[in-house]
C-alpha atoms as a PDB file:
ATOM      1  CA  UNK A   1      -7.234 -11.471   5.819  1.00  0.00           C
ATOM      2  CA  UNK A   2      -6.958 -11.259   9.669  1.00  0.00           C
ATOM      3  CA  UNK A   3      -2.939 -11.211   9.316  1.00  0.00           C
ATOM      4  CA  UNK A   4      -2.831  -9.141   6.840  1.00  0.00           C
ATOM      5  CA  UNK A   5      -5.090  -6.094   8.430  1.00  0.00           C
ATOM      6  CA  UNK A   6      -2.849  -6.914  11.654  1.00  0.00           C
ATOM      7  CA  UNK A   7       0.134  -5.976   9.124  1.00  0.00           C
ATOM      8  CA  UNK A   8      -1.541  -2.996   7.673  1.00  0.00           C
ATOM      9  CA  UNK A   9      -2.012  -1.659  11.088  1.00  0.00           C
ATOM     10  CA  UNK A  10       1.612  -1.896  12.386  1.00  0.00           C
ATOM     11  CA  UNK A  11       2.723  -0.785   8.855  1.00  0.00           C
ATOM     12  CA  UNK A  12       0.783   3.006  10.189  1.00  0.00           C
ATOM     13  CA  UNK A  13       4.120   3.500  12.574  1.00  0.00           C
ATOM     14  CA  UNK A  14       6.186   5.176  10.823  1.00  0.00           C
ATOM     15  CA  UNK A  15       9.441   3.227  12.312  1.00  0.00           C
ATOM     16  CA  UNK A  16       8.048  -0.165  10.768  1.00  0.00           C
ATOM     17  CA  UNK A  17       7.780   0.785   6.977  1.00  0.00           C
ATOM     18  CA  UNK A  18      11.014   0.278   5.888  1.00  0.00           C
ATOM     19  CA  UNK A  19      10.979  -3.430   6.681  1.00  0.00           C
ATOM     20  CA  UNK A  20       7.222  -3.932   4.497  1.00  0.00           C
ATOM     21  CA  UNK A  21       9.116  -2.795   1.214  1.00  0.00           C
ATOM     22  CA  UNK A  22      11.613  -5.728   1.928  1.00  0.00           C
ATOM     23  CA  UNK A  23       9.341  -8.268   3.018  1.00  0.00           C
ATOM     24  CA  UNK A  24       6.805  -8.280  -0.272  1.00  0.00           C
ATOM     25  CA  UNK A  25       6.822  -8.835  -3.889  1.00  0.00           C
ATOM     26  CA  UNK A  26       6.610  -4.875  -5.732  1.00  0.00           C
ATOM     27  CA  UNK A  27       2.805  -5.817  -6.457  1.00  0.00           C
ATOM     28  CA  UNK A  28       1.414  -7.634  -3.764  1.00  0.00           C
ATOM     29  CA  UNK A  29       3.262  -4.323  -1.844  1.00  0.00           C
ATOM     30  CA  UNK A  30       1.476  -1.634  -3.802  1.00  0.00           C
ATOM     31  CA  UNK A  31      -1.903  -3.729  -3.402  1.00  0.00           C
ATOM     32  CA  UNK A  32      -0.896  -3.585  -0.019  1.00  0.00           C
ATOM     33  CA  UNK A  33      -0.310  -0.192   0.185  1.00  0.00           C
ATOM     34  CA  UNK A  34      -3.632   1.268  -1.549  1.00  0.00           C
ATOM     35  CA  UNK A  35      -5.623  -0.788   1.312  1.00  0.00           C
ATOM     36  CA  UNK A  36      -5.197   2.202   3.615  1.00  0.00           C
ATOM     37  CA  UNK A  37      -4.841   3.123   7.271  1.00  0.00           C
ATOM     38  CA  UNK A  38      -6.760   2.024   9.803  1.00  0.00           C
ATOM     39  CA  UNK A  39      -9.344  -0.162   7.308  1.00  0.00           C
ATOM     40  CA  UNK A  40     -11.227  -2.505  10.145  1.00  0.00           C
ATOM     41  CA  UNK A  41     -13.028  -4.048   7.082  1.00  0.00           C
ATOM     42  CA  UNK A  42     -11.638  -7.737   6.917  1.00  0.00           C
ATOM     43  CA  UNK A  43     -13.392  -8.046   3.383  1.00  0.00           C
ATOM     44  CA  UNK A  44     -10.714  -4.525   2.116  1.00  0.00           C
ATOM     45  CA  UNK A  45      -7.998  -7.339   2.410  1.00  0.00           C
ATOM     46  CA  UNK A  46      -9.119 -10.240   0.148  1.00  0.00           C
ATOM     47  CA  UNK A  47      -7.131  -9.122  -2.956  1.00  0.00           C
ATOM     48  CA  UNK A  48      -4.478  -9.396  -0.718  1.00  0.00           C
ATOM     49  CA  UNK A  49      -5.287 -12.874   0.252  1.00  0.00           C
ATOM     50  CA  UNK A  50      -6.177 -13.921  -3.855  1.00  0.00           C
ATOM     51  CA  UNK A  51      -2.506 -12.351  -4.565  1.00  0.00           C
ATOM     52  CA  UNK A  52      -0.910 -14.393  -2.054  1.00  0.00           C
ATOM     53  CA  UNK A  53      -2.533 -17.636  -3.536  1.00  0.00           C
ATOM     54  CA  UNK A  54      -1.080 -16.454  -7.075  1.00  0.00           C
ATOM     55  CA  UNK A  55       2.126 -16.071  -6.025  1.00  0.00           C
ATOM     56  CA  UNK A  56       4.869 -19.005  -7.640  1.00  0.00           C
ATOM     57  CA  UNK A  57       6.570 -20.952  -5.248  1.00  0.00           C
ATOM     58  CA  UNK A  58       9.951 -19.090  -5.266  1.00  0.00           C
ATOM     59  CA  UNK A  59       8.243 -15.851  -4.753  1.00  0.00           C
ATOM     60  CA  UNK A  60       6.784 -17.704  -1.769  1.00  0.00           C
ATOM     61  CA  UNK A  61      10.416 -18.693  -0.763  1.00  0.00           C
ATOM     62  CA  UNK A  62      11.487 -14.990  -0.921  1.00  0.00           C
ATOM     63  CA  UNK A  63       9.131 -13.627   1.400  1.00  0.00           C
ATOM     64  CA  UNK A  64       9.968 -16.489   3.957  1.00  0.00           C
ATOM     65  CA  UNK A  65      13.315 -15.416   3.627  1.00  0.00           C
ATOM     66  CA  UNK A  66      13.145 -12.328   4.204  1.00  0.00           C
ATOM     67  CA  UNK A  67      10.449 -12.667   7.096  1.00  0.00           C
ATOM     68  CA  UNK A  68      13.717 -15.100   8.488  1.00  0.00           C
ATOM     69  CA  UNK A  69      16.312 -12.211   7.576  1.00  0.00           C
ATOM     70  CA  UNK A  70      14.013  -9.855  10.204  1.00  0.00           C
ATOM     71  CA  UNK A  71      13.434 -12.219  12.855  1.00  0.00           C
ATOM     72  CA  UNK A  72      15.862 -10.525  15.884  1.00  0.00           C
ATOM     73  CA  UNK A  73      15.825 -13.895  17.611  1.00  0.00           C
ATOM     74  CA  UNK A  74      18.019 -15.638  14.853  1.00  0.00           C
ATOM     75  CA  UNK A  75      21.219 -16.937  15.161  1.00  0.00           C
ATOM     76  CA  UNK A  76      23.485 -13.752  14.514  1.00  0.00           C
ATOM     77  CA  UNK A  77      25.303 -14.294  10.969  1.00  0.00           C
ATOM     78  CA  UNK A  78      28.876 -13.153  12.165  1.00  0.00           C
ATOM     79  CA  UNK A  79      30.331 -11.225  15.308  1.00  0.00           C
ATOM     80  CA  UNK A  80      32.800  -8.349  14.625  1.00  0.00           C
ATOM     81  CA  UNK A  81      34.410  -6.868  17.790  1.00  0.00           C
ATOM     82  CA  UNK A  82      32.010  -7.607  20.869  1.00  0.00           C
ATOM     83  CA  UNK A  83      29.223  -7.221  18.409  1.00  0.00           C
ATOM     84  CA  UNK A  84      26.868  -9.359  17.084  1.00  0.00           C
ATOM     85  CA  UNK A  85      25.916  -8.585  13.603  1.00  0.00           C
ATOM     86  CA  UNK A  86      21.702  -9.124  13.463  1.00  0.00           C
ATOM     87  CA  UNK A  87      20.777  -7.684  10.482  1.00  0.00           C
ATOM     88  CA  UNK A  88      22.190  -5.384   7.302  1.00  0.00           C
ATOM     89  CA  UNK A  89      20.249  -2.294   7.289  1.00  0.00           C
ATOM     90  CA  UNK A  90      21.769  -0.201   4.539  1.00  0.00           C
ATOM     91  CA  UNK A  91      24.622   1.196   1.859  1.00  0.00           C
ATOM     92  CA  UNK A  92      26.547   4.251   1.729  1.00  0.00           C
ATOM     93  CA  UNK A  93      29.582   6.082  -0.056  1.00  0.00           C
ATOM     94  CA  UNK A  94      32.172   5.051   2.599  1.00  0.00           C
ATOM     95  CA  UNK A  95      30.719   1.317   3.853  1.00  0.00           C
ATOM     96  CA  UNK A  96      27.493  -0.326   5.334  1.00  0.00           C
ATOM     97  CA  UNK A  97      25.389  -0.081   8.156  1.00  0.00           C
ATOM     98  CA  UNK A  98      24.608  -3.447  10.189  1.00  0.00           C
ATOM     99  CA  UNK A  99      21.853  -3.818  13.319  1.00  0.00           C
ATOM    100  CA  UNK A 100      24.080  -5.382  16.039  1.00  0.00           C
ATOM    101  CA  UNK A 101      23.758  -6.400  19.329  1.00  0.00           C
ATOM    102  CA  UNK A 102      26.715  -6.368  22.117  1.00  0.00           C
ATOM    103  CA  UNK A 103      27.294  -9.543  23.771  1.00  0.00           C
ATOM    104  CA  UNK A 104      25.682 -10.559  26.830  1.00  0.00           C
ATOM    105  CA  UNK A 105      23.302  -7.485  25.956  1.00  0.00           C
ATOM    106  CA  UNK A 106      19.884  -6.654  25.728  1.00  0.00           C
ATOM    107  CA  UNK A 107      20.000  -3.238  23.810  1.00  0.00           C
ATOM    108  CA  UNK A 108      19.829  -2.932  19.805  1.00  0.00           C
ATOM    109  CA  UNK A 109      22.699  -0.760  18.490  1.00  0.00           C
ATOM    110  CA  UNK A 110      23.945   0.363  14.956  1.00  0.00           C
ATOM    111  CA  UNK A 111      27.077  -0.258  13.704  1.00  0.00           C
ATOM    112  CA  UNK A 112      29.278   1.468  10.608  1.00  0.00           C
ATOM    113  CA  UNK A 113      31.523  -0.330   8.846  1.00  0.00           C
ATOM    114  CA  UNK A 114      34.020   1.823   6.697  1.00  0.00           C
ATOM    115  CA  UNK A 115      36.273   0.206   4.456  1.00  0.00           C
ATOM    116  CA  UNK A 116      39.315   1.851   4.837  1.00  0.00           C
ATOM    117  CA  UNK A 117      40.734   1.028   1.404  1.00  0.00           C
ATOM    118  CA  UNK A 118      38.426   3.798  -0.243  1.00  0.00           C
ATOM    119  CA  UNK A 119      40.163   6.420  -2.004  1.00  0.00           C
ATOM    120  CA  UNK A 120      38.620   8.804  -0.230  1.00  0.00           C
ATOM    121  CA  UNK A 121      40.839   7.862   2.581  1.00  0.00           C
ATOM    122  CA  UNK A 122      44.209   8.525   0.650  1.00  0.00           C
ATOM    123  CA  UNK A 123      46.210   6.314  -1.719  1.00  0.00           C
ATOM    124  CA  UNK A 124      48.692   5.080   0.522  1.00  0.00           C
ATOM    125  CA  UNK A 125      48.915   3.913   3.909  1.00  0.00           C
ATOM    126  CA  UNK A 126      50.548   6.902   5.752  1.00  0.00           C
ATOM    127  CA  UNK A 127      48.186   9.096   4.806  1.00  0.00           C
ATOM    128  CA  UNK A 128      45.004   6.382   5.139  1.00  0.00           C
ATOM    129  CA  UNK A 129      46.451   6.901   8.891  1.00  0.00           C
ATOM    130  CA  UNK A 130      46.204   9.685   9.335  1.00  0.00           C
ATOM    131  CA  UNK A 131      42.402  10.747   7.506  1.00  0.00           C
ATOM    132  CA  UNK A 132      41.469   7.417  10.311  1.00  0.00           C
ATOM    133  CA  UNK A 133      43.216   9.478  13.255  1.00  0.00           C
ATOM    134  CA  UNK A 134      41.070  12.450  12.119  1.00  0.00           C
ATOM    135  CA  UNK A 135      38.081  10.746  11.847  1.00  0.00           C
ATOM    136  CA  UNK A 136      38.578   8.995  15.777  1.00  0.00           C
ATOM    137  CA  UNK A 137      39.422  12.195  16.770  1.00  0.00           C
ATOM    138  CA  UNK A 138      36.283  13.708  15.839  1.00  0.00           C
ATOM    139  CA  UNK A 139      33.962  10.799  16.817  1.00  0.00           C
ATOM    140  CA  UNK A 140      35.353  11.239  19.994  1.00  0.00           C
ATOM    141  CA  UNK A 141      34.859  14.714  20.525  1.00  0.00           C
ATOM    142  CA  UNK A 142      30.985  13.712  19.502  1.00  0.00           C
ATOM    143  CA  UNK A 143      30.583  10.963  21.585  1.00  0.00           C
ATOM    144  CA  UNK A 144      31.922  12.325  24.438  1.00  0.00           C
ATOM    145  CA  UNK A 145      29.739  16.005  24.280  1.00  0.00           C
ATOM    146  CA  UNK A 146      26.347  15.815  22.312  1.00  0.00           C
ATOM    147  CA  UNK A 147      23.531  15.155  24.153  1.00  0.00           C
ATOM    148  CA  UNK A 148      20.249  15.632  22.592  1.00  0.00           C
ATOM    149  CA  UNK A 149      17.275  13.924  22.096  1.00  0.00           C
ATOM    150  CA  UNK A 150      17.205  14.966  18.335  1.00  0.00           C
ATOM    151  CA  UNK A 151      20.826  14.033  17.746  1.00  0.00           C
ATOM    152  CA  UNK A 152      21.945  10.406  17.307  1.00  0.00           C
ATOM    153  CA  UNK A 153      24.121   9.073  20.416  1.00  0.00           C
ATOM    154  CA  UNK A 154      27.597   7.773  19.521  1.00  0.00           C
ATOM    155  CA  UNK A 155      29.510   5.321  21.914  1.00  0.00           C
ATOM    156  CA  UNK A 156      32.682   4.133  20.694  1.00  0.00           C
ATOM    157  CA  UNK A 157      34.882   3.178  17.028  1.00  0.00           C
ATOM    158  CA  UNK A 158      37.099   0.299  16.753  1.00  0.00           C
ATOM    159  CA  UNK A 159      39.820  -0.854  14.293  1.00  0.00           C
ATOM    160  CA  UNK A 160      39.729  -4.231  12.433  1.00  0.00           C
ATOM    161  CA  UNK A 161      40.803  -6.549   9.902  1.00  0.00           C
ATOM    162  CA  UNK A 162      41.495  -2.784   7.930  1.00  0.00           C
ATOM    163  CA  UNK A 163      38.178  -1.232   8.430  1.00  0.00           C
ATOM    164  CA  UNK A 164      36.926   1.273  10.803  1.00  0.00           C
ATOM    165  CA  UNK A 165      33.405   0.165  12.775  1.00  0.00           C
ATOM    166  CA  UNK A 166      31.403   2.793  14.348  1.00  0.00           C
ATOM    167  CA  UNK A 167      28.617   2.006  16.985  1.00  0.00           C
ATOM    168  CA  UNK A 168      26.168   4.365  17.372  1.00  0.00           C
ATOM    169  CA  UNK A 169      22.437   4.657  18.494  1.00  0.00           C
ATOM    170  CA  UNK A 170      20.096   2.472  16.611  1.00  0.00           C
ATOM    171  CA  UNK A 171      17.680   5.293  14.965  1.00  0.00           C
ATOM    172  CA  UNK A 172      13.981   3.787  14.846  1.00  0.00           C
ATOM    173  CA  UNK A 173      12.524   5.562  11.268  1.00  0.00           C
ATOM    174  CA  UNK A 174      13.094   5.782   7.410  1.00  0.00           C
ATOM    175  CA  UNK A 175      15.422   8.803   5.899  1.00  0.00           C
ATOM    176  CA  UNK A 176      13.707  12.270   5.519  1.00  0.00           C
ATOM    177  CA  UNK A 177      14.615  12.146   1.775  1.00  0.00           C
ATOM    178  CA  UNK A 178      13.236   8.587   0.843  1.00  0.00           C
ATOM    179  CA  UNK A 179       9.876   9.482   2.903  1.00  0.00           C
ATOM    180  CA  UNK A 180       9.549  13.100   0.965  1.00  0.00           C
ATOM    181  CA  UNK A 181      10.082  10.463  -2.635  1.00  0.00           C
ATOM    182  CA  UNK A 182       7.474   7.722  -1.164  1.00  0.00           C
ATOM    183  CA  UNK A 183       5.000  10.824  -0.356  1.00  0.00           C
ATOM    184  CA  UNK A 184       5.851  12.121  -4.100  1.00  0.00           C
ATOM    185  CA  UNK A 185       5.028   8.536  -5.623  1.00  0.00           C
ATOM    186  CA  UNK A 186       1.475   8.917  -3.884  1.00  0.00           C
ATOM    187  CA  UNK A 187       1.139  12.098  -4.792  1.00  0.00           C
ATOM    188  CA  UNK A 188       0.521  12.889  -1.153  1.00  0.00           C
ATOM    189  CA  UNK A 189       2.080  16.061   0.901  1.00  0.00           C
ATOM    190  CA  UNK A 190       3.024  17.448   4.209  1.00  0.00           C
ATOM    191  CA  UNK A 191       0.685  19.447   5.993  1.00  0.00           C
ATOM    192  CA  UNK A 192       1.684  22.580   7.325  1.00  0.00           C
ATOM    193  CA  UNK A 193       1.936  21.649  11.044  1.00  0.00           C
ATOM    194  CA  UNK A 194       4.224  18.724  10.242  1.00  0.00           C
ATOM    195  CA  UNK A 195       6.596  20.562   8.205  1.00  0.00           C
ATOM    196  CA  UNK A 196       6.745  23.034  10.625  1.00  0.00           C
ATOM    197  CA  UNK A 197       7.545  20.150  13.431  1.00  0.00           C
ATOM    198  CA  UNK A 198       9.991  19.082  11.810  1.00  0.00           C
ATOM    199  CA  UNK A 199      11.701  22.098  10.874  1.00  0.00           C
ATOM    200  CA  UNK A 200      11.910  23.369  14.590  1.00  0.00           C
ATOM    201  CA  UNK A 201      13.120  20.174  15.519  1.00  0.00           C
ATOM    202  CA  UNK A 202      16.273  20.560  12.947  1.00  0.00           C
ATOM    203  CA  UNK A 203      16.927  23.995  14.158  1.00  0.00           C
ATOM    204  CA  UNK A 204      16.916  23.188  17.727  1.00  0.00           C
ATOM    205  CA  UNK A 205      19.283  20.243  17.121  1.00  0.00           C
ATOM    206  CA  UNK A 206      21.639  22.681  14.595  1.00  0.00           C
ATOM    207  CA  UNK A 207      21.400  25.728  16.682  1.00  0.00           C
ATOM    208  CA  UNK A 208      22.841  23.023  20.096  1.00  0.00           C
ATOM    209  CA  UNK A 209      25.130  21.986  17.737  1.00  0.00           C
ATOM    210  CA  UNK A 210      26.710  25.218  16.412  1.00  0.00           C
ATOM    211  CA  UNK A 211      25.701  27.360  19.460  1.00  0.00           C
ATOM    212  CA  UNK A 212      26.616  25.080  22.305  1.00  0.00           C
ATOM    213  CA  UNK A 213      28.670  22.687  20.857  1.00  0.00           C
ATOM    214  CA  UNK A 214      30.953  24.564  18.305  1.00  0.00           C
ATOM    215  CA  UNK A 215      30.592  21.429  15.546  1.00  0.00           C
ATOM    216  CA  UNK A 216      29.292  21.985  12.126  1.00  0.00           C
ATOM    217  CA  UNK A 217      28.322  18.544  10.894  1.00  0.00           C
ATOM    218  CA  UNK A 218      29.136  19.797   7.058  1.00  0.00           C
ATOM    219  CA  UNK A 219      26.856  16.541   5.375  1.00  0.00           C
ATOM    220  CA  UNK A 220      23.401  17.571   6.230  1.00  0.00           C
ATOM    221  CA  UNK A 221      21.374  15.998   3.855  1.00  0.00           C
ATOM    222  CA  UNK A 222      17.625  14.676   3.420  1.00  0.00           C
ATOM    223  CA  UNK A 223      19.087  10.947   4.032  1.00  0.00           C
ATOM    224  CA  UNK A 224      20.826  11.960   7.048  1.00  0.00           C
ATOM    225  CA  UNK A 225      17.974  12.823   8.903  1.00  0.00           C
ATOM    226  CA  UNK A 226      15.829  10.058   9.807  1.00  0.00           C
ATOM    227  CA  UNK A 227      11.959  10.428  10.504  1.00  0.00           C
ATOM    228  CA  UNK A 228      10.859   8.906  13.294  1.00  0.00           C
ATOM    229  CA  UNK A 229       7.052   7.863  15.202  1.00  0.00           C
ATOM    230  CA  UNK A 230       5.740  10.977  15.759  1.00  0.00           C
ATOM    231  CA  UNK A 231       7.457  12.953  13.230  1.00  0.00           C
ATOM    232  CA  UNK A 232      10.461  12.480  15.671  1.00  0.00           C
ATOM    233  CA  UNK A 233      13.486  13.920  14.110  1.00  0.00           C
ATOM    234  CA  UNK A 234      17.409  12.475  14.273  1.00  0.00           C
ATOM    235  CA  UNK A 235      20.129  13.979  12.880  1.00  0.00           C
ATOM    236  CA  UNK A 236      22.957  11.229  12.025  1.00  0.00           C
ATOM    237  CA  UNK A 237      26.464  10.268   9.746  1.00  0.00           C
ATOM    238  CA  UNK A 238      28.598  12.687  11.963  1.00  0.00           C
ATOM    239  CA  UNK A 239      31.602  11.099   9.690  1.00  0.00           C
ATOM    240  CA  UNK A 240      32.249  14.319   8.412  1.00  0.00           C
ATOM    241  CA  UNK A 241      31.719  16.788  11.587  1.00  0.00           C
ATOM    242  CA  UNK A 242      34.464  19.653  12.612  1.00  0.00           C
ATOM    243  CA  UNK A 243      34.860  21.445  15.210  1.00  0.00           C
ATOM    244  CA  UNK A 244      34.874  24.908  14.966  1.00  0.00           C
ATOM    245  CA  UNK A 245      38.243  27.367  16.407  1.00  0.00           C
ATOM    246  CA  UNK A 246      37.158  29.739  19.195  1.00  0.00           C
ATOM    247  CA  UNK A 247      37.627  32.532  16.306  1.00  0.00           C
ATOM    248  CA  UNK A 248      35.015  30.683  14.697  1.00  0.00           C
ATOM    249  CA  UNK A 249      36.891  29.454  11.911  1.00  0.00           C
ATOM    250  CA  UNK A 250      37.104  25.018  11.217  1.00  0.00           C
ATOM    251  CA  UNK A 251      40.490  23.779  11.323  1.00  0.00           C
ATOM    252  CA  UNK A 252      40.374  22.167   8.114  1.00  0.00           C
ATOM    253  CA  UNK A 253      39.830  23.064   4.483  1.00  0.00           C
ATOM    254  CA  UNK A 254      36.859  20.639   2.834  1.00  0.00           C
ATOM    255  CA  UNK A 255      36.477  19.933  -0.753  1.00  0.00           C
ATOM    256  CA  UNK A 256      37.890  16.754  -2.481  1.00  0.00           C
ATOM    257  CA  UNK A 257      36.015  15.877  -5.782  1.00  0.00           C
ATOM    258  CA  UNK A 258      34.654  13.001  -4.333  1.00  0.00           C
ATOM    259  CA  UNK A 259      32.949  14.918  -1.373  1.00  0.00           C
ATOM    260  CA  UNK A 260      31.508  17.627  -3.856  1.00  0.00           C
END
């Protein structure tokens, strides 16, 4: 009961929820969840406990897994690059996302793997080339200009074994669009004061962005912003960005099938 109220309280930062959904069963997770924030009452966690007990021995084995899969102490499962790779933290349209740490380093980073064999890229190899030039040339132009605490901080893309790796700033949080379905599922809102954080965070990072920084990051969706403790606010997945023509025009024309 004592672990398990120690769990519900560092479940209440915002940062740590997305690891909860992976570490427990779907029903010892909602039991989990309907405890509340906060409860001090060691007796509000004995269902927990009686679930536990009830749980077969392979669904016993899962959740040691996966409390092994989260431990950053473990042997890393691969290197790419300089990179140690600690942890997969996620899928997308154009590759995965890993936690990583450099060698002989302290610091937690994130790292994008894009599989450069995706049609989006082109069908053969010249012009595979030359959408990867592109997209260097623009994560360059990122890394090397935006600085802002609500924008996430890239520092460098490699090429290997055909696939493009990106290392960027590891983002603390869960994506604005899967905490706006989780609220949904509770049946639970914003209030007014946190939309309104929120919102004046985006605009201050778009309007640096635009304004300052003459890029238009042309993917701006509810999963690529990522909610933070505090309501903090990062926008990320630059893979797309342009910059904009000092007549204010982009230099390129957007609009293959597969990014509509």
């Amino acid at each position: 009961c004592y672990a398990f109220r120690a769990l519900r309280f560092l479940f209440s930062m915002e940062r740590n929820r997305h690891i909860f959904k992976r570490l427990f069963p779907t029903d010892l997770f909602e039991i989990f969840i309907d405890v509340g924030h906060y409860v001090r009452d060691i007796s509000a966690y004995e269902e927990l406990v009686s679930k536990l007990n009830l749980l077969k021995e392979d669904e016993l084995k899962q959740i040691a897994e996966s409390i092994e899969s989260m431990n950053q102490n473990k042997a890393p499962t691969k290197h790419i690059g300089n990179y140690a790779i600690l942890e997969h933290l996620g899928r997308g349209a154009f590759g995965s996302v890993y936690k990583v740490r450099k060698h002989n380093g302290q610091n937690l980073l994130a790292m994008k793997e894009v599989n450069l064999h995706n049609p989006a890229f082109g069908k053969d190899k010249k012009t595979r080339d030359s959408s990867v030039k592109n997209i260097v040339s623009e994560l360059t132009i990122i890394k090397e200009q935006l600085y802002h605490p609500n924008v996430v901080r890239y520092y460098r893309t490699f090429l290997e074994n055909d696939r493009l790796y990106i290392v960027m700033e590891l983002i603390e949080g869960v994506p604005l669009g899967e905490y706006f379905h989780s609220l949904k599922e509770k049946q639970q809102h914003f209030t007014e004061e946190r939309i309104w954080h929120i919102f004046i965070q985006l605009c201050l990072a778009l309007r640096y962005l635009h304004k300052e920084k003459r890029i238009v990051h042309r993917d701006l969706t509810p999963n690529n912003v990522m909610l933070g403790d505090k309501d903090k606010v990062t926008i990320t997945d630059f893979g797309l960005a342009k910059q904009k023509q000092e007549n204010g025009k982009l230099a390129s024309v957007v609009g293959t099938i597969l990014y509509s």
